[in-house]
N, C-alpha and C. Protein backbone atom coordinates (compact mmCIF):
# COMPACT_ATOMS: atom_id res chain seq x y z
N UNK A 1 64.03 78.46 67.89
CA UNK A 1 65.04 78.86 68.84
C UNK A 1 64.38 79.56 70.02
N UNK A 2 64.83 79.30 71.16
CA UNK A 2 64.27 79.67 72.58
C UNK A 2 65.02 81.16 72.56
N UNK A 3 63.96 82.42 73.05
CA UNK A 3 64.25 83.52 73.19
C UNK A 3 64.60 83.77 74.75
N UNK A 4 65.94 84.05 75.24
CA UNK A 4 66.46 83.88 76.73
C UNK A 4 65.82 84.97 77.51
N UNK A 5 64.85 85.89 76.52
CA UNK A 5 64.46 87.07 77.74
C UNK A 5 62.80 86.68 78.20
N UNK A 6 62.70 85.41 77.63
CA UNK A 6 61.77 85.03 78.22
C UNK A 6 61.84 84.78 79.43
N UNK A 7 63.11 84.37 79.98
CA UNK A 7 62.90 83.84 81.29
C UNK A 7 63.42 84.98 82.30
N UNK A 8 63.78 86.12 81.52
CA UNK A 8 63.91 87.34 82.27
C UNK A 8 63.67 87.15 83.70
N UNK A 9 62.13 87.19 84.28
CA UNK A 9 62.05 87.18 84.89
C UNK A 9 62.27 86.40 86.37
N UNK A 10 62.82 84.96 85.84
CA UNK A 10 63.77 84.21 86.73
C UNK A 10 65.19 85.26 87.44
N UNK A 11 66.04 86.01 86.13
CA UNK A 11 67.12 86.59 86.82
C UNK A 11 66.46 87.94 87.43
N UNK A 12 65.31 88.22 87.42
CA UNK A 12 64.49 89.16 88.18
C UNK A 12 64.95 89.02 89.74
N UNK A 13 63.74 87.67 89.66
CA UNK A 13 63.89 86.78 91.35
C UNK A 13 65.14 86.43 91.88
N UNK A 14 66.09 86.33 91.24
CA UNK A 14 67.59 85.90 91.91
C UNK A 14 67.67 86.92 92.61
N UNK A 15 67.87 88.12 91.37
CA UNK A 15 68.35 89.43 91.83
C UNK A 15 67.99 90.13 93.39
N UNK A 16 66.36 90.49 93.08
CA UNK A 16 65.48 90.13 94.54
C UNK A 16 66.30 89.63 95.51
N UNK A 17 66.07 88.56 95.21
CA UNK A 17 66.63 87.26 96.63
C UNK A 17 68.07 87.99 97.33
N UNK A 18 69.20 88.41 96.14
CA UNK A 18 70.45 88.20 96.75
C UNK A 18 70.15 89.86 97.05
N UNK A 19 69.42 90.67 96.52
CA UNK A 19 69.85 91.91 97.46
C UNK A 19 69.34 91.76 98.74
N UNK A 20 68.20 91.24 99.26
CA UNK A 20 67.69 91.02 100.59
C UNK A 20 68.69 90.35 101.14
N UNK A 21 69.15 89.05 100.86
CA UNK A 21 70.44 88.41 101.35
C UNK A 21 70.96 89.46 101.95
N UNK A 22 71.50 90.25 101.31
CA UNK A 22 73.06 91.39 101.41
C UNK A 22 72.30 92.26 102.52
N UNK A 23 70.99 92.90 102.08
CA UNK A 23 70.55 93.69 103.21
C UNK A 23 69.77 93.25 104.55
N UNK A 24 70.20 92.04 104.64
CA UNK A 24 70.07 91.35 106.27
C UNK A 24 71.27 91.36 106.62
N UNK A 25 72.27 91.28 105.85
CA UNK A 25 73.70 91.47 106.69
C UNK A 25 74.10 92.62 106.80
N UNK A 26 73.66 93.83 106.13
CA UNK A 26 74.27 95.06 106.52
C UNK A 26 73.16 95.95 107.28
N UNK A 27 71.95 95.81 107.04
CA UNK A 27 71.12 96.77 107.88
C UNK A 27 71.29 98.11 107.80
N UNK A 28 71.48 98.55 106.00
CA UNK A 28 71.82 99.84 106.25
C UNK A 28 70.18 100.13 105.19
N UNK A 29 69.59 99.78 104.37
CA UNK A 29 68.57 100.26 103.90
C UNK A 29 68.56 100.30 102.66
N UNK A 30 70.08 99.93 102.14
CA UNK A 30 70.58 100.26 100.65
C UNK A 30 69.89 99.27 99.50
N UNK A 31 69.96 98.13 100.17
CA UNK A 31 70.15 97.06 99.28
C UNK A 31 68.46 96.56 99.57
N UNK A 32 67.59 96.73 100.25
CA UNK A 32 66.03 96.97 100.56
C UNK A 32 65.30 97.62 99.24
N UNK A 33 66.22 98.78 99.79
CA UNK A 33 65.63 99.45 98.03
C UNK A 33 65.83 99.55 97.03
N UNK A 34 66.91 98.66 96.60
CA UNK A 34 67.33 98.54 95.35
C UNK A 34 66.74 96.75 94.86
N UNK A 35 66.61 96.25 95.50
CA UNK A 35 65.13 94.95 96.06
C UNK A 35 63.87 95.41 95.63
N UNK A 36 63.69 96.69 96.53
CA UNK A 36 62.05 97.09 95.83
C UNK A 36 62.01 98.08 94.70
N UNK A 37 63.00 98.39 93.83
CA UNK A 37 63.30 98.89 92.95
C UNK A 37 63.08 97.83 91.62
N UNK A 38 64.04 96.78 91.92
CA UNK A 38 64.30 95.38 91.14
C UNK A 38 62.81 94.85 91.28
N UNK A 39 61.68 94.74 92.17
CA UNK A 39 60.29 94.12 91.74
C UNK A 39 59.30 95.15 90.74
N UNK A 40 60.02 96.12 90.52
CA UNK A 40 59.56 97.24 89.42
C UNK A 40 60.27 96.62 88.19
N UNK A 41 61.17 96.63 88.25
CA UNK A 41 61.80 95.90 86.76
C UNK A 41 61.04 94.24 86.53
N UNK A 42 61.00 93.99 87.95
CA UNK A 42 60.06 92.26 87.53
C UNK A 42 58.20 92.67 86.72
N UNK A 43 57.63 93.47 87.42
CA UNK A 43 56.81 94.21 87.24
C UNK A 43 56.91 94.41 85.76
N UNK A 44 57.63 95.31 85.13
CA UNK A 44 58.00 95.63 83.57
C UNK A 44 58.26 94.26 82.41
N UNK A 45 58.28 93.38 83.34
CA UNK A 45 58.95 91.97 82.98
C UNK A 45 57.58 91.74 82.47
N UNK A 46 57.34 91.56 83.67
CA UNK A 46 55.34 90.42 83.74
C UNK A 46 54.48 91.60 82.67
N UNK A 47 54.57 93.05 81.92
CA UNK A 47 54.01 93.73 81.80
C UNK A 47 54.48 93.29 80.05
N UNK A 48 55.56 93.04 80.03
CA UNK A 48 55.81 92.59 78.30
C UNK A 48 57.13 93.91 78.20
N UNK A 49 57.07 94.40 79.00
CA UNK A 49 58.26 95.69 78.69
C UNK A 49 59.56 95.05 78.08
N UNK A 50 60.19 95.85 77.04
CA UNK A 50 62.00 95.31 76.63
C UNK A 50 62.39 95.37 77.73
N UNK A 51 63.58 94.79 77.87
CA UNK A 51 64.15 94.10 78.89
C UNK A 51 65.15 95.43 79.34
N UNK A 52 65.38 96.75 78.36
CA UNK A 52 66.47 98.25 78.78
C UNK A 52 64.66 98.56 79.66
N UNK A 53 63.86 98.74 79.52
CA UNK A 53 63.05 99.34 79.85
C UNK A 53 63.05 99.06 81.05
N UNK A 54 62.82 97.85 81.53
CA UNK A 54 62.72 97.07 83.01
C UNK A 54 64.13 97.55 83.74
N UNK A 55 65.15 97.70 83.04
CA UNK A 55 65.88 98.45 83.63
C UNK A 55 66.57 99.48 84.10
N UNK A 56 65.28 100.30 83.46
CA UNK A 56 65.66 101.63 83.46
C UNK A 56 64.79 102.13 84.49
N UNK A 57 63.46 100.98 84.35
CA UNK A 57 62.39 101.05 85.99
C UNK A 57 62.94 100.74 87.04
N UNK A 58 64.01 99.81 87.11
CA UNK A 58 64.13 99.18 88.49
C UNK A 58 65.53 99.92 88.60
N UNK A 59 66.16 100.97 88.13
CA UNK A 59 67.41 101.90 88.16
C UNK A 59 66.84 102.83 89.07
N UNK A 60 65.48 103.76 88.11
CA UNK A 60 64.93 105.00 88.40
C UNK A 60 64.09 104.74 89.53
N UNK A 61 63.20 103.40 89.91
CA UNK A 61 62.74 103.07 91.30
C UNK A 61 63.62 102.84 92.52
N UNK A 62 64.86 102.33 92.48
CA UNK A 62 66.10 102.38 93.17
C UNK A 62 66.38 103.33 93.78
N UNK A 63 66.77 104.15 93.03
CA UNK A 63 67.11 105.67 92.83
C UNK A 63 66.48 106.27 93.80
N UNK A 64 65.09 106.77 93.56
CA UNK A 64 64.04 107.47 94.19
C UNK A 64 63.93 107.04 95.50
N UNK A 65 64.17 105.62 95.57
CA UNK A 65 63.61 104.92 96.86
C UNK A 65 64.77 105.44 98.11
N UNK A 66 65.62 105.39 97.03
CA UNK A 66 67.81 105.76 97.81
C UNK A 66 67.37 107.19 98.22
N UNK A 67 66.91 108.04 97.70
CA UNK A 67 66.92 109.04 97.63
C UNK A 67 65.35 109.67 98.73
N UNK A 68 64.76 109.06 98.78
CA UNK A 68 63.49 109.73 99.28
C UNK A 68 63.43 108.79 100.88
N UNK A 69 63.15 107.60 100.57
CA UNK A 69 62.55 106.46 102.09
C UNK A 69 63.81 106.47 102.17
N UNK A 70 64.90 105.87 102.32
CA UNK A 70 66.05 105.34 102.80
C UNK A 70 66.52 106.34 104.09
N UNK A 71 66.62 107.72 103.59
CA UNK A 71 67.33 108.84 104.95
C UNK A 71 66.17 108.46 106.04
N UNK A 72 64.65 108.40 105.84
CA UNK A 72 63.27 108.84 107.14
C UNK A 72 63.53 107.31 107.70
N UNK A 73 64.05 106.23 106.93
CA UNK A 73 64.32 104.88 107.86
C UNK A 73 65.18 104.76 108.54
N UNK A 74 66.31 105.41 107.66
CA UNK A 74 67.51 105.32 109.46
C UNK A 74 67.64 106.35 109.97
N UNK A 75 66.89 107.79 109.71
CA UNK A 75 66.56 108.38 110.91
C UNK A 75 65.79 107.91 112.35
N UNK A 76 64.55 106.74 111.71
CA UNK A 76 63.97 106.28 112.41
C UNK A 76 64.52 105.07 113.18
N UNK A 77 65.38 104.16 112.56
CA UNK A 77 66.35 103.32 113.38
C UNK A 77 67.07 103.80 114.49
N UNK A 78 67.54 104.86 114.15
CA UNK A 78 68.75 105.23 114.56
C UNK A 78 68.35 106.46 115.86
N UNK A 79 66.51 106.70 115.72
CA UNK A 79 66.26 107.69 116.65
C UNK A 79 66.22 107.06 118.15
N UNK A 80 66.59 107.51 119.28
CA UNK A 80 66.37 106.57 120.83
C UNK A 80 67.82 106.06 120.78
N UNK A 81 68.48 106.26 119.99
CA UNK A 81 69.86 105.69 120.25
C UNK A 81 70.82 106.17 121.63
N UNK A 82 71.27 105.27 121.82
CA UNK A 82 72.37 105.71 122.94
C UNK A 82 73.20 106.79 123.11
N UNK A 83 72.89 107.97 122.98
CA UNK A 83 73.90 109.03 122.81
C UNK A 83 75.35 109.72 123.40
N UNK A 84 75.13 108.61 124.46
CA UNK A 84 76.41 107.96 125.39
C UNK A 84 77.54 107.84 124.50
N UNK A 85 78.54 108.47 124.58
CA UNK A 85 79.95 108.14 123.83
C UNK A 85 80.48 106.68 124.57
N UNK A 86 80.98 106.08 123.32
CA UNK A 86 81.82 104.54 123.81
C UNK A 86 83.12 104.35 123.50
N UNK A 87 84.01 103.57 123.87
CA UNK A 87 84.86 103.19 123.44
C UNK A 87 86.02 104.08 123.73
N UNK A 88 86.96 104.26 122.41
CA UNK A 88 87.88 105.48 122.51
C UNK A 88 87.27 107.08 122.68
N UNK A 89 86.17 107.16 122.03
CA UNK A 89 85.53 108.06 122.25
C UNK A 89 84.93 108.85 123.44
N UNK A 90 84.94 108.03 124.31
CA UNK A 90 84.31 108.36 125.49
C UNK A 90 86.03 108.20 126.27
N UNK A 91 87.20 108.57 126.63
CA UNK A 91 88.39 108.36 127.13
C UNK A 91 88.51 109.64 126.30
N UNK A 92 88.64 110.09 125.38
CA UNK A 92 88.87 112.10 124.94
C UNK A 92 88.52 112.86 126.14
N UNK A 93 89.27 113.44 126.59
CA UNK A 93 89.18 114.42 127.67
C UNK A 93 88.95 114.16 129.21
N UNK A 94 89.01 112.59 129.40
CA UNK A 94 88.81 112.30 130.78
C UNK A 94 90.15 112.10 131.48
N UNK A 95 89.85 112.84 132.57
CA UNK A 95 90.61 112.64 133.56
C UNK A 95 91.41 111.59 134.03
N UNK A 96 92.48 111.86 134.80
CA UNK A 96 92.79 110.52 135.19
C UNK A 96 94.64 110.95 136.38
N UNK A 97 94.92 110.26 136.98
CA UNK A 97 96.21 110.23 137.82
C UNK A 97 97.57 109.54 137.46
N UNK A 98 98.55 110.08 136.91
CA UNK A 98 99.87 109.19 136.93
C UNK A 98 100.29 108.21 137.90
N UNK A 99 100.65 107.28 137.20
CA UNK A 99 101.03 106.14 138.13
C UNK A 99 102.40 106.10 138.53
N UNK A 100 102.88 106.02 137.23
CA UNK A 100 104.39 106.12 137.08
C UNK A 100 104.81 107.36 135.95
N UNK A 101 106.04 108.22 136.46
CA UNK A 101 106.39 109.37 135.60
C UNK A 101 105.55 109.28 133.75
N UNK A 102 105.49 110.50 133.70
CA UNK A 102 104.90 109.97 131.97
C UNK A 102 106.00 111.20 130.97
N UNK A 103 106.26 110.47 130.37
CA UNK A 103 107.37 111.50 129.50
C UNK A 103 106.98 111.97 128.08
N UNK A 104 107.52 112.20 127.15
CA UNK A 104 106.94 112.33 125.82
C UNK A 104 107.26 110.92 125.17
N UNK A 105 107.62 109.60 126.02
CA UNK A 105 108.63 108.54 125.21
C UNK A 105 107.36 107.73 126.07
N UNK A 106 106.78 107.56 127.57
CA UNK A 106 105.89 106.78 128.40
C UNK A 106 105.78 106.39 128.88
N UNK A 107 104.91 105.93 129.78
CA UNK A 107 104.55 106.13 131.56
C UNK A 107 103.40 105.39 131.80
N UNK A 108 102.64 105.39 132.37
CA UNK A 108 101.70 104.66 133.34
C UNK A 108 100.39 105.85 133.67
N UNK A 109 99.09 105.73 133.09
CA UNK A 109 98.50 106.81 134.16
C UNK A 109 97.48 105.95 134.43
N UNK A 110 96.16 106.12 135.45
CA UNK A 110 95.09 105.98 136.16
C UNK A 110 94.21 106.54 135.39
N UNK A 111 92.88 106.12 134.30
CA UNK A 111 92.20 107.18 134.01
C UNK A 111 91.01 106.78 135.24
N UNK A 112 89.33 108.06 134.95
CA UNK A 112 88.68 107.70 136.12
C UNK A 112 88.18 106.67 136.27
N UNK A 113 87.86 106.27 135.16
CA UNK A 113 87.14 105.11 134.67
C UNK A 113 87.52 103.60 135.52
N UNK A 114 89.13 103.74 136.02
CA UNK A 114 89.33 102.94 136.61
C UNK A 114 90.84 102.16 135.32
N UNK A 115 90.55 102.25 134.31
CA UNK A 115 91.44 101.84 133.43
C UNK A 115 92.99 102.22 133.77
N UNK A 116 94.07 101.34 133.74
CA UNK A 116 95.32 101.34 133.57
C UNK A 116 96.03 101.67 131.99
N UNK A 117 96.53 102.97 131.54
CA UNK A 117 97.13 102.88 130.20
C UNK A 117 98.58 103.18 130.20
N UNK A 118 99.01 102.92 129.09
CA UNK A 118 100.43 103.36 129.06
C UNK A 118 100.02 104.63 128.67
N UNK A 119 100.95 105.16 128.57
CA UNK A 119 100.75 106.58 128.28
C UNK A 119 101.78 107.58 128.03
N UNK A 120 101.74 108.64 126.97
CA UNK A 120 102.99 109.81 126.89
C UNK A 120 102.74 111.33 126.86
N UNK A 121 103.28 111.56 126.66
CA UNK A 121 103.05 113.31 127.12
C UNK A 121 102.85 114.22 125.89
N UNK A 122 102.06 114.96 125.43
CA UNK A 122 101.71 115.79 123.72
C UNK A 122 102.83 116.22 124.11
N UNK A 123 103.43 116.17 122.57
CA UNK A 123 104.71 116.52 122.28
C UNK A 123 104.72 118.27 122.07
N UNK A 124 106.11 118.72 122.03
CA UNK A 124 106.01 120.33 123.07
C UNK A 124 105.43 120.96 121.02
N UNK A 125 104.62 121.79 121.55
CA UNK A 125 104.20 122.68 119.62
C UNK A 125 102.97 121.47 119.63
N UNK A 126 102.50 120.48 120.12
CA UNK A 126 101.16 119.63 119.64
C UNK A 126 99.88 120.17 120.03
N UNK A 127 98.50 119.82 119.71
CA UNK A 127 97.84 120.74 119.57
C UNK A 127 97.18 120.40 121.05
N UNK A 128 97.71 120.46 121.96
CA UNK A 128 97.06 119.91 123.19
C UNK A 128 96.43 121.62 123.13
N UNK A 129 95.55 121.26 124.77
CA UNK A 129 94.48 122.62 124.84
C UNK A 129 95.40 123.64 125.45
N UNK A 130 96.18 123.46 126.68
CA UNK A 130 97.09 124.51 126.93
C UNK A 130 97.29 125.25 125.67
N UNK A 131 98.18 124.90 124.94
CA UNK A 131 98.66 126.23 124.11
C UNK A 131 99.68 127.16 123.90
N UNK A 132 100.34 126.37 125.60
CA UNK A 132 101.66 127.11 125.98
C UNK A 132 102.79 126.94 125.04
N UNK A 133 103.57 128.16 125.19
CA UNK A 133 104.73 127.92 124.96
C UNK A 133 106.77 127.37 125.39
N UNK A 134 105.80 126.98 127.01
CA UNK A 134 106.76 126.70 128.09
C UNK A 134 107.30 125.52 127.40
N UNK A 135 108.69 125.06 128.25
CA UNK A 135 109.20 123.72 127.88
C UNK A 135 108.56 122.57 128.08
N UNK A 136 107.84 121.60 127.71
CA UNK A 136 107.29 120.47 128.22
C UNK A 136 108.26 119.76 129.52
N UNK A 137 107.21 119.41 130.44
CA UNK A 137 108.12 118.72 131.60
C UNK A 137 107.14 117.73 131.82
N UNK A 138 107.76 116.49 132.85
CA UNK A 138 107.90 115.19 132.54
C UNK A 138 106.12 115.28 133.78
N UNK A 139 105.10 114.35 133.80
CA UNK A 139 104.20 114.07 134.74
C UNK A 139 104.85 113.58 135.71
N UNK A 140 104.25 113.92 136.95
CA UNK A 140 105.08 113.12 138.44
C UNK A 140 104.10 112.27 138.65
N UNK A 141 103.95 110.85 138.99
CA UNK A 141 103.11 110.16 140.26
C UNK A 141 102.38 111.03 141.11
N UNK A 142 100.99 111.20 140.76
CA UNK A 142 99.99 111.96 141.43
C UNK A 142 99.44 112.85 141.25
N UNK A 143 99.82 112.90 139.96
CA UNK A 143 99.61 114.59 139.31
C UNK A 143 98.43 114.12 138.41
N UNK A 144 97.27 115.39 138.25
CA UNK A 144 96.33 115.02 137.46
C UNK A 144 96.32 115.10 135.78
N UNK A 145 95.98 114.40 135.10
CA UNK A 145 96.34 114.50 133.75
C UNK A 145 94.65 114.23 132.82
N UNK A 146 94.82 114.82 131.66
CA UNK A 146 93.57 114.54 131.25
C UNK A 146 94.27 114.43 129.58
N UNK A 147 93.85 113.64 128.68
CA UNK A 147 93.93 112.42 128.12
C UNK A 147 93.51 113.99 126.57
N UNK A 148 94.12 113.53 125.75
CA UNK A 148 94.10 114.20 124.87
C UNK A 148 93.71 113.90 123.11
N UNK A 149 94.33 112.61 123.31
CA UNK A 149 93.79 111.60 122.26
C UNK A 149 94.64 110.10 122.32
N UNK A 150 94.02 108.89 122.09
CA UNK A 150 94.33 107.98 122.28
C UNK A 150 94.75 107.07 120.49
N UNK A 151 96.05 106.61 120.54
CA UNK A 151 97.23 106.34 119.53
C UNK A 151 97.35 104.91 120.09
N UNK A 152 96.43 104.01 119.08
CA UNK A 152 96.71 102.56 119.78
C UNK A 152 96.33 102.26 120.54
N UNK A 153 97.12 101.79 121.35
CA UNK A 153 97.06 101.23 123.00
C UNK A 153 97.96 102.17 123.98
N UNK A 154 97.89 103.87 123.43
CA UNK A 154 98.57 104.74 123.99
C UNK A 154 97.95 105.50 124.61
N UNK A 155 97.40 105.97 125.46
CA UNK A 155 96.80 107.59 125.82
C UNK A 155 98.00 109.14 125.93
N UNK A 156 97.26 109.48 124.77
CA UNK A 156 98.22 110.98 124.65
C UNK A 156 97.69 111.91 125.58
N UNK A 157 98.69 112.28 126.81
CA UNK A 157 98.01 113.24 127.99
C UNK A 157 98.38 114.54 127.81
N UNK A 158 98.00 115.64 128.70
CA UNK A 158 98.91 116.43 129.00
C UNK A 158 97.94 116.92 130.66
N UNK A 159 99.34 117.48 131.32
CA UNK A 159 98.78 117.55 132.49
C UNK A 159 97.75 118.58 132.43
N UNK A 160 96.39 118.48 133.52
CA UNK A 160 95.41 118.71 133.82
C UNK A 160 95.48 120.12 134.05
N UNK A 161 96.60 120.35 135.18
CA UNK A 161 96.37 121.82 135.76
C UNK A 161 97.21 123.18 134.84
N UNK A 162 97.91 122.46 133.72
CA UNK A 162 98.08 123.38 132.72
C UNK A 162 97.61 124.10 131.98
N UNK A 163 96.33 123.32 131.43
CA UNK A 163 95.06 123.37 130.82
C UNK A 163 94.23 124.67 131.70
N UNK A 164 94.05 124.33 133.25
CA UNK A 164 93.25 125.64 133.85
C UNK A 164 94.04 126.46 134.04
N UNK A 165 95.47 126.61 134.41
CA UNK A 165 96.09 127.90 134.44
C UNK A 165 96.03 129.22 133.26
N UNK A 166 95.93 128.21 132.01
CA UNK A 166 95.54 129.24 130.85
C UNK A 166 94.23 129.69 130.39
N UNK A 167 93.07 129.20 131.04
CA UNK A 167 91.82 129.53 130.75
C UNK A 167 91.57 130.71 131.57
């Protein structure tokens, strides 16, 4: 009768193969080292090791590798990066001009960027930066507004010069 852990080391090489697979599509470092973890268990294979043993090498080489190289590589990827905010992220706190009235229900503003959004007004008690306790009133056409957080395809404003009257 054929003993199946002979060929152990075939589901070694799969294993190998498909974590590299996985870690060309994600590029996070995870699946690299759990790859060069798994040629420690092939290693234990080719060495005559039981087959818990090989996996307790290519667990505890995993492990270490997750744990030690993995953070100094995507520190190092990730160092020179663009530190430029994008996206929604970069529209938090920028400026911008009403187009058309903006209410707490929505309106039209200009941010600087050049962008057209719909837009509504932080609702009166929301955690905009003012702070006030006045009644919320409606943005006019021309009035400066600066952008508070963005809900969708919404920009949540509140006007600009409210914000410096209380600082």
């Amino acid at each position: 009768m054929v003993d199946l852990t002979d060929y152990l080391w075939i589901l070694w090489l799969v294993f190998i193969l498909v974590a590299i697979t996985i870690e060309l599509l994600t590029l996070e470092f995870t699946f690299l080292m759990i790859s060069i973890g798994s040629l420690g268990g092939l290693a234990a294979n080719l060495l005559g090791l039981d087959w818990w043993v090989q996996i307790v090498v290519a667990a505890g080489l995993s492990v270490l590798l997750l744990l030690t190289i993995r953070p100094f590589l995507l520190r190092a990827l990730r160092k020179g990066g663009d530190p430029a905010l994008s996206n929604i992220d970069a529209l938090i706190g920028m400026s911008g001009r009403v187009i058309s009235s903006v209410t707490e229900t929505g309106g039209l503003v200009k941010l600087a960027n050049g962008e057209t959004w719909t837009a509504r007004l932080v609702l009166p008690g929301g955690s905009a930066p003012s702070g006030s306790t006045e009644p919320q009133r409606d943005a006019e056409p021309g009035e400066t507004i600066s952008v508070h957080l963005i809900e969708g395809s919404t920009a949540v404003v509140f006007p600009a010069e409210r914000n410096q009257n209380n600082a």
